[in-house]
Structure formats: structure tokens, C-alpha cells
Protein backbone atom coordinates (compact mmCIF):
# COMPACT_ATOMS: atom_id res chain seq x y z
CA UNK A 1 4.03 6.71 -56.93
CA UNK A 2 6.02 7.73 -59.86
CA UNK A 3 9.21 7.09 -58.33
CA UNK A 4 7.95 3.94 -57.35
CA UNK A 5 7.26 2.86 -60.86
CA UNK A 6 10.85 4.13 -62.22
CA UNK A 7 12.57 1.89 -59.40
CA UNK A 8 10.70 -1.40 -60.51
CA UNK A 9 11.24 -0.34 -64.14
CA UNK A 10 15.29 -0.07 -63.41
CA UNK A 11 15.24 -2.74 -61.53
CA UNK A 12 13.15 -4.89 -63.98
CA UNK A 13 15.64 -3.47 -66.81
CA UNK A 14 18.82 -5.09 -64.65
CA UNK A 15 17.18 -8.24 -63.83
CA UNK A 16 15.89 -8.74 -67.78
CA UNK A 17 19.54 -7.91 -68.59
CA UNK A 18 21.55 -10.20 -66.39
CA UNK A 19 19.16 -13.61 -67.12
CA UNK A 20 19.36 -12.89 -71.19
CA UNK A 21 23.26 -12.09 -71.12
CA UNK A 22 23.41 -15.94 -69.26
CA UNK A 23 21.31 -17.64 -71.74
CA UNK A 24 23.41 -19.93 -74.30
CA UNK A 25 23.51 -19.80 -78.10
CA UNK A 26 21.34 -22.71 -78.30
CA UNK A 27 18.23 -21.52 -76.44
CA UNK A 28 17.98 -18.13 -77.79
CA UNK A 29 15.58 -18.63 -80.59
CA UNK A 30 13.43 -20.68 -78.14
CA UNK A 31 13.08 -17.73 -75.54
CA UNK A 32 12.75 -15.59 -78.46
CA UNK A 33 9.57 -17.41 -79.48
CA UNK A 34 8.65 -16.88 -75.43
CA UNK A 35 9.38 -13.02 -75.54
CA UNK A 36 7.20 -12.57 -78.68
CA UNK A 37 4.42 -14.11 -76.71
CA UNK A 38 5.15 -11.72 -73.49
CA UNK A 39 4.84 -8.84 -76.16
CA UNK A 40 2.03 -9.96 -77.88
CA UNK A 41 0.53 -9.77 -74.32
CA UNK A 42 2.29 -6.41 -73.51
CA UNK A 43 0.79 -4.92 -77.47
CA UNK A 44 -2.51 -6.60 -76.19
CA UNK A 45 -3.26 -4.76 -73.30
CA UNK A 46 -2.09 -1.52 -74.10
CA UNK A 47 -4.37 -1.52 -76.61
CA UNK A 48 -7.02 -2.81 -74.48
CA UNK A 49 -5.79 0.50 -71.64
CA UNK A 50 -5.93 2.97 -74.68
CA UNK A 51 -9.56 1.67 -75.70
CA UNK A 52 -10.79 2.12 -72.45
CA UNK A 53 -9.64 5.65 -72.34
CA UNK A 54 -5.91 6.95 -71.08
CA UNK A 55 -6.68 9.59 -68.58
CA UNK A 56 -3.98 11.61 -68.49
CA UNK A 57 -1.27 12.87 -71.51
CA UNK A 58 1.47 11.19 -69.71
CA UNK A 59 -0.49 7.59 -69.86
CA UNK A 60 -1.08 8.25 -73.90
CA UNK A 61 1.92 8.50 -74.52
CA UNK A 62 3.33 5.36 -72.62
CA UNK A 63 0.80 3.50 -73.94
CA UNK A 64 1.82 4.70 -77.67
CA UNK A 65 6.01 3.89 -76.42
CA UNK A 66 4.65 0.60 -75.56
CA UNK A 67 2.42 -0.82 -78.28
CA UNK A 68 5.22 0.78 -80.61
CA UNK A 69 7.70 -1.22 -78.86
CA UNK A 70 5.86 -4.78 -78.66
CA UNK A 71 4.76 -4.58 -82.53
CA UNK A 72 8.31 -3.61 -83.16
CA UNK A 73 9.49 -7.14 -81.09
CA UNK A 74 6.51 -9.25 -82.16
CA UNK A 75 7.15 -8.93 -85.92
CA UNK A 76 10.89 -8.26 -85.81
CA UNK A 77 10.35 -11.88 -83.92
CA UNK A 78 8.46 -13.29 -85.91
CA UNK A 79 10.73 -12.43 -88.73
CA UNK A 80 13.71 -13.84 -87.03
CA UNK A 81 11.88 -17.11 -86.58
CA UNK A 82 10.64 -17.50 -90.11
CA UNK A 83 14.32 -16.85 -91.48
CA UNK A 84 15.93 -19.59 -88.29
CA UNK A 85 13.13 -22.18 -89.61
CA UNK A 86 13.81 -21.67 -93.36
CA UNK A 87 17.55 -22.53 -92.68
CA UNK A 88 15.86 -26.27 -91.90
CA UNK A 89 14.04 -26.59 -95.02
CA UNK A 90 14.91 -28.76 -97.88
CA UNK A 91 16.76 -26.78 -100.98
CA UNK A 92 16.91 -27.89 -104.37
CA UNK A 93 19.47 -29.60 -106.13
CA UNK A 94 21.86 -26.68 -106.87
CA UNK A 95 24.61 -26.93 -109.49
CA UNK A 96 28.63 -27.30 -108.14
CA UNK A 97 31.34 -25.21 -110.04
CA UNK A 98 32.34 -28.60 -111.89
CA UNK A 99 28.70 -28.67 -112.95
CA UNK A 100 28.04 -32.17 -111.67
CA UNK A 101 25.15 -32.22 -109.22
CA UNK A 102 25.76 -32.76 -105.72
């Protein structure tokens, strides 16, 4: 069963990395915004396993590697967003090196 569960987690790993290497410039911070929903849901219901009680050391410890890694993507995502949406907003009048406003 283990082996199993490598294979579709390799295989998973290729799949993720051949669609996200094809996605254009333009859509990234869209599917990024997608992703940080996925991982909210990933963060979600590993907490949700480890409440209800891991049974074995090897299931803590995946469960620890995975809400690690979707808190890590949700707020690293979260922070990417924030900074892309504050390139949109409005800045104040700033001061040229002729000191006439622009």
C-alpha cells in the first residue's frame, strides 16, 4: 500500500509540474489565488486527521510535513497577493528631480 501511495505521489509531482511550467505570465497570480485555496483545504484537513488521532508515528509526522507545508503556501500566498494588488493602488503625488510635481 505504501508503494502505492509513493507512485501516485510521483506521479502527482510530474503532472503538477508539467501543467504549472505551461501556464503564462499572465495567469499566474490567478492560479496562485486557486492553489492557496487547495492548501487551505490541504492545512484544513490535516488538522482535522491529527485531531482525530494519527495512529501510527509515520502518519504524525506526515501530517506535521503537511500542515507545515500548506501554512507555508497559504501565507507566503497570501503575501504575494497583497504585494501584486498594492502595485494597483493609487500613490501619492511624489516629487520629480526638477521638483515640479508630476
Amino acid at each position: 500500500m505504501l508503494v502505492q501511495n509513493l507512485a501516485v505521489l510521483v506521479l502527482a509531482g510530474f503532472v503538477g509540474f508539467a501543467v504549472i511550467s505551461k501556464v503564462p505570465n499572465t495567469l499566474h497570480t490567478p492560479l496562485m489565488s486557486g492553489t492557496n485555496a487547495i492548501h487551505g483545504i490541504v492545512l484544513l484537513g490535516g488538522l482535522i486527521v491529527a485531531g482525530l488521532g494519527a495512529q501510527s508515528a509515520l502518519d504524525k509526522v506526515l501530517l506535521v510535513i503537511a500542515i507545515t507545508f500548506g501554512t507555508i503556501n497559504v501565507v507566503g500566498g497570501f503575501l504575494v497577493t497583497d504585494r501584486m494588488l498594492g502595485m494597483f493602488k493609487d500613490r501619492p503625488n511624489r516629487i520629480s528631480p526638477d521638483r515640479t510635481k508630476r
